[in-house]
C-alpha atoms as a PDB file:
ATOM      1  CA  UNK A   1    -114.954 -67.392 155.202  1.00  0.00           C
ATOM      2  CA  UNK A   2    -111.582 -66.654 153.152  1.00  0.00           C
ATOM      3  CA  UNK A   3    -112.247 -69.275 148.891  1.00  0.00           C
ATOM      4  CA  UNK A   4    -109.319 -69.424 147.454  1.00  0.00           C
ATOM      5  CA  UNK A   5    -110.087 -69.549 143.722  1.00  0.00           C
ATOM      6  CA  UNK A   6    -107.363 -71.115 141.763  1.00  0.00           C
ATOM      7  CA  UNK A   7    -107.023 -69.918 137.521  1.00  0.00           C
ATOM      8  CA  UNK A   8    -108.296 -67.044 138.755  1.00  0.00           C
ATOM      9  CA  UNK A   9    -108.231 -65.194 135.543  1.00  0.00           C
ATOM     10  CA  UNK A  10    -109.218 -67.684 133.948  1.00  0.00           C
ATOM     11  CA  UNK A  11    -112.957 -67.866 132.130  1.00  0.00           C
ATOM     12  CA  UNK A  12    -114.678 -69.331 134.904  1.00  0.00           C
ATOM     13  CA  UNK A  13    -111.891 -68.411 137.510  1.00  0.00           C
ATOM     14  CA  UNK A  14    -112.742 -64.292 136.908  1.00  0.00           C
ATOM     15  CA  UNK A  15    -116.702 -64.076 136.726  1.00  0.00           C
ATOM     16  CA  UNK A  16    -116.168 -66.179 140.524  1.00  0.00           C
ATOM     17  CA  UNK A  17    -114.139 -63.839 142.257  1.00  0.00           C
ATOM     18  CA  UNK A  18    -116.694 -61.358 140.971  1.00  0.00           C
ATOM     19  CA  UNK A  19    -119.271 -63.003 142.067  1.00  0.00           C
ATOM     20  CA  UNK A  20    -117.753 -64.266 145.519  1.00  0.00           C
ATOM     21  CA  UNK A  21    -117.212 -60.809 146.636  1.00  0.00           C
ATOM     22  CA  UNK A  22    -120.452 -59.636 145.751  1.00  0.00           C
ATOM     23  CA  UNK A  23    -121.710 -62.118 148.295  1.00  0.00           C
ATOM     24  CA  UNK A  24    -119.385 -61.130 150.693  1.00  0.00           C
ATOM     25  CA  UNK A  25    -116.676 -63.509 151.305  1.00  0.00           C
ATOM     26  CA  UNK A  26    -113.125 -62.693 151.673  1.00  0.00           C
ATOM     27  CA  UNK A  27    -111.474 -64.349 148.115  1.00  0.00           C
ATOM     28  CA  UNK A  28    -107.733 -65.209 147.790  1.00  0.00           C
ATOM     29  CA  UNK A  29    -107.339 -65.047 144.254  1.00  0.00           C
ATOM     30  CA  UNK A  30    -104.599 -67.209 142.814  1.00  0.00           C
ATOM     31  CA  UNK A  31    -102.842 -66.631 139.370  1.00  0.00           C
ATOM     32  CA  UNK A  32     -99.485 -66.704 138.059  1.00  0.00           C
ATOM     33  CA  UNK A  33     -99.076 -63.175 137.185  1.00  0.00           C
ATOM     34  CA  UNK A  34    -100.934 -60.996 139.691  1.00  0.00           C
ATOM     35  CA  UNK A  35     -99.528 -57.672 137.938  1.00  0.00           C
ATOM     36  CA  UNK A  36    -101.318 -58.174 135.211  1.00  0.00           C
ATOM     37  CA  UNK A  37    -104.788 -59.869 136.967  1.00  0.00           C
ATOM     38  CA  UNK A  38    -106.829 -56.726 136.834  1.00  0.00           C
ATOM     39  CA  UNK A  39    -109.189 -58.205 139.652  1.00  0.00           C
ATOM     40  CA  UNK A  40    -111.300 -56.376 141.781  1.00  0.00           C
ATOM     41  CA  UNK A  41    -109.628 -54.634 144.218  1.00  0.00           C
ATOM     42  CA  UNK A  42    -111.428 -56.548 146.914  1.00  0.00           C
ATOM     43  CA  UNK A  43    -109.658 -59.636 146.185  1.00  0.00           C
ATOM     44  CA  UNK A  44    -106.063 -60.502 147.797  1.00  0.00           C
ATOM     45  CA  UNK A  45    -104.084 -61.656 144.493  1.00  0.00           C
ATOM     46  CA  UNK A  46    -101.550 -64.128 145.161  1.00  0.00           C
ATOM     47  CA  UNK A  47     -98.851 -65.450 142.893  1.00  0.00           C
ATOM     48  CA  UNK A  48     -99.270 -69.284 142.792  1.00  0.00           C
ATOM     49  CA  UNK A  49     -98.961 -72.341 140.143  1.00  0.00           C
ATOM     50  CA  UNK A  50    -101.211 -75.278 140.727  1.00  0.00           C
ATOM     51  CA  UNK A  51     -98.379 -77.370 139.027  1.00  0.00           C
ATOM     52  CA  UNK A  52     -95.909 -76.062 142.021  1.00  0.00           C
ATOM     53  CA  UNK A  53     -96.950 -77.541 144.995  1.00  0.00           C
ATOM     54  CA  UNK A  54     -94.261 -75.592 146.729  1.00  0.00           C
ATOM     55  CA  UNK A  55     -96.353 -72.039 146.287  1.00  0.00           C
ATOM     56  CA  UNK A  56     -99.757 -73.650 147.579  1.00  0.00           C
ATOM     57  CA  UNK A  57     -99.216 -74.098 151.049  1.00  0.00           C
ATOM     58  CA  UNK A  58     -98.912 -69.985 152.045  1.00  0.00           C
ATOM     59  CA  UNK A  59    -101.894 -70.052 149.158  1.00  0.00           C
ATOM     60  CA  UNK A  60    -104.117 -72.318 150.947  1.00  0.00           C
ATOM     61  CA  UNK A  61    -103.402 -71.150 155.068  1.00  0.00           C
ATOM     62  CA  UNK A  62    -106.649 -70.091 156.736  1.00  0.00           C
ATOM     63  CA  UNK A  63    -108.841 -71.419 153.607  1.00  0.00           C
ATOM     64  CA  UNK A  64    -112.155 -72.991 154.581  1.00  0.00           C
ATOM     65  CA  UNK A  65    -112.829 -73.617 151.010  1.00  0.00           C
ATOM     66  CA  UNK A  66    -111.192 -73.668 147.313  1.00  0.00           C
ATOM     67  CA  UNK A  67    -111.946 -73.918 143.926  1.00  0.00           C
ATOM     68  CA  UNK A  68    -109.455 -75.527 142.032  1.00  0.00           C
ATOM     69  CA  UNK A  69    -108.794 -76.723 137.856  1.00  0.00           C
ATOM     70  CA  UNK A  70    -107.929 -80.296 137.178  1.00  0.00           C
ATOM     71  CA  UNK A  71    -105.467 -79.362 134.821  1.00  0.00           C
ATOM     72  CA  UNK A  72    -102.906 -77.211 133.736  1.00  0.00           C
ATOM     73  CA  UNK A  73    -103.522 -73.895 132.308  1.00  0.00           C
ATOM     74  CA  UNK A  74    -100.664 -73.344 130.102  1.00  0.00           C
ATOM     75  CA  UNK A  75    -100.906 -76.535 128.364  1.00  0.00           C
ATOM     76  CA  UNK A  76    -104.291 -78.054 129.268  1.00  0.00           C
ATOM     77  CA  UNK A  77    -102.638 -81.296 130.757  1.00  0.00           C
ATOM     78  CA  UNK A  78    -103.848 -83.194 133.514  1.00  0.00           C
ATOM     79  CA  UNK A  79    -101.779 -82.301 136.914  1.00  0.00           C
ATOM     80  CA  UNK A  80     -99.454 -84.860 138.287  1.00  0.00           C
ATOM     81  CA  UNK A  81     -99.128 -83.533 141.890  1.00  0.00           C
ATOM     82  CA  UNK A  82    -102.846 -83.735 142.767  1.00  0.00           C
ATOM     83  CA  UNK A  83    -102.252 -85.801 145.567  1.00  0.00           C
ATOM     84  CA  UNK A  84     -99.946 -83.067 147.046  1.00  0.00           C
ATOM     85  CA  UNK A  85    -102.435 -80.515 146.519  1.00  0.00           C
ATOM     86  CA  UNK A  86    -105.121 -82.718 148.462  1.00  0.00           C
ATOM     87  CA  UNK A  87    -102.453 -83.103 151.129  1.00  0.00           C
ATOM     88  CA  UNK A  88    -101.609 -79.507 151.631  1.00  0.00           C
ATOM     89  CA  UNK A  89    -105.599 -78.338 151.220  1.00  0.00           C
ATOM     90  CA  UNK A  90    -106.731 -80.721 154.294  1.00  0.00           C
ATOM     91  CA  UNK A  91    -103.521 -79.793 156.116  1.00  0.00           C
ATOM     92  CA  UNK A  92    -105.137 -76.075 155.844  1.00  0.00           C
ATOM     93  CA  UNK A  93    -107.881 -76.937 157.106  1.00  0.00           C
ATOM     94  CA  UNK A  94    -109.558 -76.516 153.967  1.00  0.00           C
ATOM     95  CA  UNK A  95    -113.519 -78.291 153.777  1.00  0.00           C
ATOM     96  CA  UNK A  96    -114.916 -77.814 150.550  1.00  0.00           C
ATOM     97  CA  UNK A  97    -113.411 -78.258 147.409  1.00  0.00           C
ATOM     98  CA  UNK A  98    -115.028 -77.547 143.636  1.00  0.00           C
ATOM     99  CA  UNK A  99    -112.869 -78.924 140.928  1.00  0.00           C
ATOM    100  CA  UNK A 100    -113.526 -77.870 137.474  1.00  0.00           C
ATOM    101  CA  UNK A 101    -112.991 -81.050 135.264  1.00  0.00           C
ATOM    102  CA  UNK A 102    -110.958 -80.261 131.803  1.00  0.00           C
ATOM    103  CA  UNK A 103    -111.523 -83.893 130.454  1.00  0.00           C
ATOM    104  CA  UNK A 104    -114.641 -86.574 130.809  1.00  0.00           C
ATOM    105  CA  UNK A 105    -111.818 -88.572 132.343  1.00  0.00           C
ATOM    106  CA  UNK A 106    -110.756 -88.311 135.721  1.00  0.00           C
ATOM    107  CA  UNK A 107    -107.283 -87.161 136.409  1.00  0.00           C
ATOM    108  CA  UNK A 108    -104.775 -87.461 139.211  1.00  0.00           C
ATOM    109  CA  UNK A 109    -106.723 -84.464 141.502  1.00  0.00           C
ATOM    110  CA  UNK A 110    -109.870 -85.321 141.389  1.00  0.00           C
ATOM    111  CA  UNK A 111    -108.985 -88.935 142.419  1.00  0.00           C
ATOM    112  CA  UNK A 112    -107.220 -87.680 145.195  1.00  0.00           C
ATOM    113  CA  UNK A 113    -109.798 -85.261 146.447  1.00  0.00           C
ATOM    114  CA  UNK A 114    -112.268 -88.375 146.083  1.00  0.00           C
ATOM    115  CA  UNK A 115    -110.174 -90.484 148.293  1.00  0.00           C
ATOM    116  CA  UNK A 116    -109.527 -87.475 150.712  1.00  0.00           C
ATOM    117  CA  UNK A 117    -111.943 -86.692 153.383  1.00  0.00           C
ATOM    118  CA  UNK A 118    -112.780 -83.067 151.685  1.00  0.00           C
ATOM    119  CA  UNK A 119    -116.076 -82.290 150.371  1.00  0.00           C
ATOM    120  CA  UNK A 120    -116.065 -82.304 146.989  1.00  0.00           C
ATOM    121  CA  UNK A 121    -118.235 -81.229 143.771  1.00  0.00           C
ATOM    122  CA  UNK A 122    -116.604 -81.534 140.720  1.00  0.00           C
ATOM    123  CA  UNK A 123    -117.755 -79.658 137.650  1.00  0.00           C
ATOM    124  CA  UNK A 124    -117.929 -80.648 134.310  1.00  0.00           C
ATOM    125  CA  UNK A 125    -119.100 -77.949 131.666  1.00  0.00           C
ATOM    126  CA  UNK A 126    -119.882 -78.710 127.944  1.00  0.00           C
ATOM    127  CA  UNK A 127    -118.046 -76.073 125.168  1.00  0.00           C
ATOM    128  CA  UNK A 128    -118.215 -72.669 126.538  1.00  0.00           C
ATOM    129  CA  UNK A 129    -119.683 -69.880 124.893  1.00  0.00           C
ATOM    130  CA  UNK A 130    -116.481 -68.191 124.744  1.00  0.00           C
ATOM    131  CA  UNK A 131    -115.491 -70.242 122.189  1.00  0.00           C
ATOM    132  CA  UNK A 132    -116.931 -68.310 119.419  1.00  0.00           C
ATOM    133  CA  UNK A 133    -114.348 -65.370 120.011  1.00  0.00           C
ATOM    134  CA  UNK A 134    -112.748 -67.513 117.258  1.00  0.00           C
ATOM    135  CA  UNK A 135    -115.215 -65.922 115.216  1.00  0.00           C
ATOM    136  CA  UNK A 136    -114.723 -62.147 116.023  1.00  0.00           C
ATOM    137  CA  UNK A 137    -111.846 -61.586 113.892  1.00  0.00           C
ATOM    138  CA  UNK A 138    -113.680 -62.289 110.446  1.00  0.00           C
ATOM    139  CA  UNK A 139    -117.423 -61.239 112.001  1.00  0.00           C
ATOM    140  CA  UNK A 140    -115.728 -57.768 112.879  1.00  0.00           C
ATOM    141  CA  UNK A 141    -113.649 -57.452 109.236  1.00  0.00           C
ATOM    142  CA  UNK A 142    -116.153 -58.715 107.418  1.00  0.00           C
ATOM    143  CA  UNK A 143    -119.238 -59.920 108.511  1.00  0.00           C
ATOM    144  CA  UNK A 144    -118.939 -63.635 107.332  1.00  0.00           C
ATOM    145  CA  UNK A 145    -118.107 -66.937 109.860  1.00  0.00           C
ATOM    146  CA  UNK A 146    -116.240 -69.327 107.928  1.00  0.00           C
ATOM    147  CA  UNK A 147    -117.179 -72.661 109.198  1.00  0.00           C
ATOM    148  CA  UNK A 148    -117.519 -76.526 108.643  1.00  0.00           C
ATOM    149  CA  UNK A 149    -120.215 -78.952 110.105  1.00  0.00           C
ATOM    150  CA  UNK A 150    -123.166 -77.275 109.906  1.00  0.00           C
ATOM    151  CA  UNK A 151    -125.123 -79.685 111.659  1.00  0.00           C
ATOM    152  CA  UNK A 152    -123.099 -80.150 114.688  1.00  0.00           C
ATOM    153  CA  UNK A 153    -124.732 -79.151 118.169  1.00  0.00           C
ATOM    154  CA  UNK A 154    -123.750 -77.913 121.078  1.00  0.00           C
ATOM    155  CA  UNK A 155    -125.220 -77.086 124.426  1.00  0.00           C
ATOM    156  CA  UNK A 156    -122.737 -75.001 125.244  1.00  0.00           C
ATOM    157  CA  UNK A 157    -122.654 -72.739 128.829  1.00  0.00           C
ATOM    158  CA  UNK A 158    -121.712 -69.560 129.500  1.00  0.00           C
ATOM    159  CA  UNK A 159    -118.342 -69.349 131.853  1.00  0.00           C
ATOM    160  CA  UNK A 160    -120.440 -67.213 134.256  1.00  0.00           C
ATOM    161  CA  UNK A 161    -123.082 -70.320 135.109  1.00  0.00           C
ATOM    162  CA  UNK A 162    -120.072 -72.223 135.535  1.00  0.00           C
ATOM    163  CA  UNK A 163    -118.604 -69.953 137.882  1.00  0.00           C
ATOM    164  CA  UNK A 164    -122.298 -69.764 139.700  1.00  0.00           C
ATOM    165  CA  UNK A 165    -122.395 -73.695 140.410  1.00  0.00           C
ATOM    166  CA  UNK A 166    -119.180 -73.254 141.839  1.00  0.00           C
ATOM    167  CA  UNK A 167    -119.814 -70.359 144.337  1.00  0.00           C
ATOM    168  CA  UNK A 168    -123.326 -72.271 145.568  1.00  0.00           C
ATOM    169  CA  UNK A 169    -121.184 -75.310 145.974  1.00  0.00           C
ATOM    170  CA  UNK A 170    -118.486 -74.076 148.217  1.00  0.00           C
ATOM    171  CA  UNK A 171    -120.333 -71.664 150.202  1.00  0.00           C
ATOM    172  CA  UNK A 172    -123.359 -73.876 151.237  1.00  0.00           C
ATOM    173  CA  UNK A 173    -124.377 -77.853 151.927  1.00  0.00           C
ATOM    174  CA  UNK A 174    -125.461 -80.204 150.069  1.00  0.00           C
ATOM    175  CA  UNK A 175    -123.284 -80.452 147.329  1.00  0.00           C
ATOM    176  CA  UNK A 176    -120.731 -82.644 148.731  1.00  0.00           C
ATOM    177  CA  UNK A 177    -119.968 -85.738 146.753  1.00  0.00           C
ATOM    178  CA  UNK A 178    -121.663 -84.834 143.131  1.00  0.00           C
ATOM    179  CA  UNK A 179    -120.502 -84.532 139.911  1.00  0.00           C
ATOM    180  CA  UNK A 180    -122.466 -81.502 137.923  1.00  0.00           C
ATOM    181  CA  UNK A 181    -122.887 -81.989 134.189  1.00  0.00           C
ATOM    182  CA  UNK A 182    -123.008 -78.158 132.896  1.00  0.00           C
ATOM    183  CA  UNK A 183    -125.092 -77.164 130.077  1.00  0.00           C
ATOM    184  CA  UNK A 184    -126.523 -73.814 128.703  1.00  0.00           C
ATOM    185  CA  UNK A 185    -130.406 -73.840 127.937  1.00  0.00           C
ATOM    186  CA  UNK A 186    -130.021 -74.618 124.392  1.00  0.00           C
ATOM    187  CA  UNK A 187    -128.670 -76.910 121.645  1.00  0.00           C
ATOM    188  CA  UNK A 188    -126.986 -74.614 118.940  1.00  0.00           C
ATOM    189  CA  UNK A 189    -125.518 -75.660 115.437  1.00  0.00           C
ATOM    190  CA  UNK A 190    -122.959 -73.536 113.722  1.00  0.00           C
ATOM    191  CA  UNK A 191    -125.463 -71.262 111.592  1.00  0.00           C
ATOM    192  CA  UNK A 192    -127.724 -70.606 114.534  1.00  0.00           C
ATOM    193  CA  UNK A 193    -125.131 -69.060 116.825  1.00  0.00           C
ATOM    194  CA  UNK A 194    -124.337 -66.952 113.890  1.00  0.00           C
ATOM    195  CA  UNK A 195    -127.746 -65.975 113.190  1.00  0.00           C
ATOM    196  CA  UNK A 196    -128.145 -64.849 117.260  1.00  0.00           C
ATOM    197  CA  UNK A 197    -124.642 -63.071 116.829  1.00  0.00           C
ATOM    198  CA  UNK A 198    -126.130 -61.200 113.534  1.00  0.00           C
ATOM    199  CA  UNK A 199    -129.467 -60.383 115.616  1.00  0.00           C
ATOM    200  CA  UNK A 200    -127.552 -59.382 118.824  1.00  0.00           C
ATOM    201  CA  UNK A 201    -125.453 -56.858 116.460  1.00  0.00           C
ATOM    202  CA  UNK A 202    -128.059 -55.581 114.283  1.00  0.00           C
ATOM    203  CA  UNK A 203    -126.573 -56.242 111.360  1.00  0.00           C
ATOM    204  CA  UNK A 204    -126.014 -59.215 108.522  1.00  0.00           C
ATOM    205  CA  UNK A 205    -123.515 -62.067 109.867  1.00  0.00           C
ATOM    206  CA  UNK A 206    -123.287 -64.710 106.766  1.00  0.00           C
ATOM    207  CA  UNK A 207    -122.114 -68.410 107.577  1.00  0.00           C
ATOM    208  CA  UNK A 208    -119.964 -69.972 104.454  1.00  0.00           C
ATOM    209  CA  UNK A 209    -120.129 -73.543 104.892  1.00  0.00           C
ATOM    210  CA  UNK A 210    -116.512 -74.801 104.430  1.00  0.00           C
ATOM    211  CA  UNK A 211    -115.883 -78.611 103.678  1.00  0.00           C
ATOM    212  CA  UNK A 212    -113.830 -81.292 106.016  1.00  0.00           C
ATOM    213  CA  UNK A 213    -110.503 -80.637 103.968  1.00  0.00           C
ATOM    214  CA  UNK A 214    -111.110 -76.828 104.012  1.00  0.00           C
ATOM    215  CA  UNK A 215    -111.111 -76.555 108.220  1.00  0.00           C
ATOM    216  CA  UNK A 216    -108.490 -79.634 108.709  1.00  0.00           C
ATOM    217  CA  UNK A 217    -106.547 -77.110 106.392  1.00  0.00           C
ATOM    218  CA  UNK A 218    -106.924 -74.129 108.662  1.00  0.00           C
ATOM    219  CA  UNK A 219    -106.434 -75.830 111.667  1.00  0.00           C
ATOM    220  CA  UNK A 220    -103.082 -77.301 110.345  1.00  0.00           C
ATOM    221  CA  UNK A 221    -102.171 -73.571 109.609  1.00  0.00           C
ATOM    222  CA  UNK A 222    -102.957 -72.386 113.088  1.00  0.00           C
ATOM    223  CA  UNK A 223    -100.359 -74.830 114.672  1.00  0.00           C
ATOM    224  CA  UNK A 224    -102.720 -77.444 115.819  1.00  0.00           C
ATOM    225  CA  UNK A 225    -101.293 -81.092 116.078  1.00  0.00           C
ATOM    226  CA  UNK A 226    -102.678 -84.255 114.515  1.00  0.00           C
ATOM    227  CA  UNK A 227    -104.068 -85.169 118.104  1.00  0.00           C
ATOM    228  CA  UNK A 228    -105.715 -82.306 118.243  1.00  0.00           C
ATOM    229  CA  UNK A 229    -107.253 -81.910 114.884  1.00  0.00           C
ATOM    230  CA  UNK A 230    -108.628 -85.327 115.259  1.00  0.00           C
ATOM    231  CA  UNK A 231    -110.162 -84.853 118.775  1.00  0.00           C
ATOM    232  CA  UNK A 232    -111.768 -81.563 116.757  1.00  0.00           C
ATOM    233  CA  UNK A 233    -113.012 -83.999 113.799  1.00  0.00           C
ATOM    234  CA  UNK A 234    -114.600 -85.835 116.626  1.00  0.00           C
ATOM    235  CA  UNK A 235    -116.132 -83.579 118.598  1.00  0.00           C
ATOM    236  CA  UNK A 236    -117.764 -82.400 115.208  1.00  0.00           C
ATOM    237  CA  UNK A 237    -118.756 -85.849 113.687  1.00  0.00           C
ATOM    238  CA  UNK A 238    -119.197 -88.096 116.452  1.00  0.00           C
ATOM    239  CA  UNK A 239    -119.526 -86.008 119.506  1.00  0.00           C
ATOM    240  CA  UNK A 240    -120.539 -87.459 122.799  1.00  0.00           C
ATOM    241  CA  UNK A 241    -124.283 -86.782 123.730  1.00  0.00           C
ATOM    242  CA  UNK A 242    -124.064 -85.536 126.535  1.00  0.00           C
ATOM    243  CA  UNK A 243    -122.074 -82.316 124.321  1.00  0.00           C
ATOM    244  CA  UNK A 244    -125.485 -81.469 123.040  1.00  0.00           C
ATOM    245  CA  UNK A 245    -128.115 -82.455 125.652  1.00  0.00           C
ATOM    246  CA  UNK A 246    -129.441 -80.047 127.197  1.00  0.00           C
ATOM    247  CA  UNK A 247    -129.634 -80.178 131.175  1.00  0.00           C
ATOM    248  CA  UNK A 248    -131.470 -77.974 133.935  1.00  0.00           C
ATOM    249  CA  UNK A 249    -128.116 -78.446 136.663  1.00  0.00           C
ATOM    250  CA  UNK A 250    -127.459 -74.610 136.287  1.00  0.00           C
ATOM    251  CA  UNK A 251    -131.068 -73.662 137.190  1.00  0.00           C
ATOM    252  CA  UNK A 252    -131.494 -76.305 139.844  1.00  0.00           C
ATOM    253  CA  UNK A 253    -128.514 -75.591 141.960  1.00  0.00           C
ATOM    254  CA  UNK A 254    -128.322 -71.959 141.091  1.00  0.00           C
ATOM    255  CA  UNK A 255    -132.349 -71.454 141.651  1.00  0.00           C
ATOM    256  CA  UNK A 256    -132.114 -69.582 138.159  1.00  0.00           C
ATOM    257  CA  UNK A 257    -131.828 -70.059 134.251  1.00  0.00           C
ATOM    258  CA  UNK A 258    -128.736 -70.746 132.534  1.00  0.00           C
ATOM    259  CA  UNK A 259    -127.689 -67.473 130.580  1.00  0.00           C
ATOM    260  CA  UNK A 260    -128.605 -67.983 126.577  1.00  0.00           C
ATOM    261  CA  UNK A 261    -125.824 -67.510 123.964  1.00  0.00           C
ATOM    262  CA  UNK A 262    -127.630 -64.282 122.894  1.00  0.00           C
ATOM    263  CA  UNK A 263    -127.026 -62.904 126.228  1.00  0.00           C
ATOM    264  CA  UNK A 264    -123.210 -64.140 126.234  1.00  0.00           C
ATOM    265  CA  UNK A 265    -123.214 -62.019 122.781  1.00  0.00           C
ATOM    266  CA  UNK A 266    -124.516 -58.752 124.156  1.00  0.00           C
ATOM    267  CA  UNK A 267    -121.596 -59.088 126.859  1.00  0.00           C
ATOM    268  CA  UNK A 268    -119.107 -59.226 124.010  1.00  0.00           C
ATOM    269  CA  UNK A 269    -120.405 -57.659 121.454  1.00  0.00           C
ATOM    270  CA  UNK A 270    -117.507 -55.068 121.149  1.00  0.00           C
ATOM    271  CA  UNK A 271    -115.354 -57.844 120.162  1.00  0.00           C
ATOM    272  CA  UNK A 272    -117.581 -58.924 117.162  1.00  0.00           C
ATOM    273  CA  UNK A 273    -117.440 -55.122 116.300  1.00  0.00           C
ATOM    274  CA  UNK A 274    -120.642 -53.886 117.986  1.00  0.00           C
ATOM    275  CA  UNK A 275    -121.610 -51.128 119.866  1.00  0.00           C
END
């Protein structure tokens, strides 16, 4: 069967070609750059923009499934043209569709694909581990994370479960019609993800506690808007529960465990300034 697998450089988008082709499927990999892609070779990389419905329909010909992202990737915004991209997928012939869910909301596609005749499984992950590559820089220069909220958890999942739940969903049954809540197998605060990045390294990682005015500060400096630094005061302060509650959805559609955030760190570890 030929997935096309949309963002596919993307966090989850990359570690689900990978994975795809390992299985043995035939993988049209979609991103808007293929020169610079560096996919496996196995994959046939096609130049394509989810928010241009006019370079979908070669994308989509001969699909029997596709994993798409409710949004867009430049700016994180919901798409607008979800309707066409239901329209052109079921034209294709297309059956299953996995759509991975950038808001709790749902946006413009994944109403579409629920009033469409596809089979669908959307995915909604918590924070991904990936996220604390905003950490490297100073971990790397000088072995300190500077960060606020100390007691704010997170159940956060690592891209490659994500990208696991997709490729059961869209190359077997039973998934049709459910909405998977993704979680990694722990609850982390701040300090404790440091303390498994100092154990994964071998080496002492210190967390300085910074107040609410010091990290409103930074993120000010880094360009962030006033929407955004709120929704990140929120997250921190008031965040939804289901942010930090832990779930077994990787394991039970998978048939394994979620990957741990130590594991995620020993995968990255050059970038913290490991071996």
């Amino acid at each position: 069967m030929t997935i096309v697998v949309a963002g596919a450089t993307g966090n989850v988008g990359r570690p689900l070609v990978e994975q795809l082709l390992v299985a043995g499927h035939q993988v049209r990999a979609l991103t808007r750059d293929p020169a610079r892609a560096s996919l496996p070779a196995g994959a046939q990389v096609v130049a394509a923009d989810l928010t241009d419905t006019a370079d979908l329909a070669a994308a989509f010909d001969g699909a029997t499934a596709v994993h798409l992202i409710g949004f867009d990737g430049a700016d994180f915004s919901p798409l607008a043209n979800g309707p066409d991209i239901v329209d052109l997928a079921m034209k294709a012939g297309v059956r299953k569709v996995t759509v991975l869910r950038g808001e709790v909301t749902k946006g413009p596609l994944e109403e579409a694909i629920e009033a469409s005749g596809l089979e669908w499984t959307h995915l909604a992950p918590v924070e991904f581990m990936s996220n604390a590559l905003e950490w490297a820089g100073s971990v790397k220069a000088e072995g300190v994370v500077r960060e606020a909220f100390p007691e704010a958890r997170s159940a956060m999942i690592h891209e490659a479960d994500i990208a696991a739940v997709a490729a059961v969903a869209l190359t077997s049954d039973g998934h049709a019609g459910r909405e998977y809540w993704l979680t990694g197998p722990q609850a982390l605060t701040p300090p404790e993800k440091v303390r498994t990045i100092a154990e994964v390294l071998g080496r002492e990682v210190r967390y300085v506690e910074l107040s609410r005015d010091e990290i409103v500060k930074e993120w000010r400096q880094a360009g962030y808007s006033d929407e955004d630094v709120e929704f990140f005061l929120t997250m921190r302060t008031d965040p939804p529960v289901a942010g930090y509650t832990v779930l077994p959805t990787v394991e039970e559609v998978t048939g394994r465990p979620a990957r741990t955030f130590a594991q995620w760190v020993r995968e990255h570890a050059a970038a913290f300034g490991g071996p």
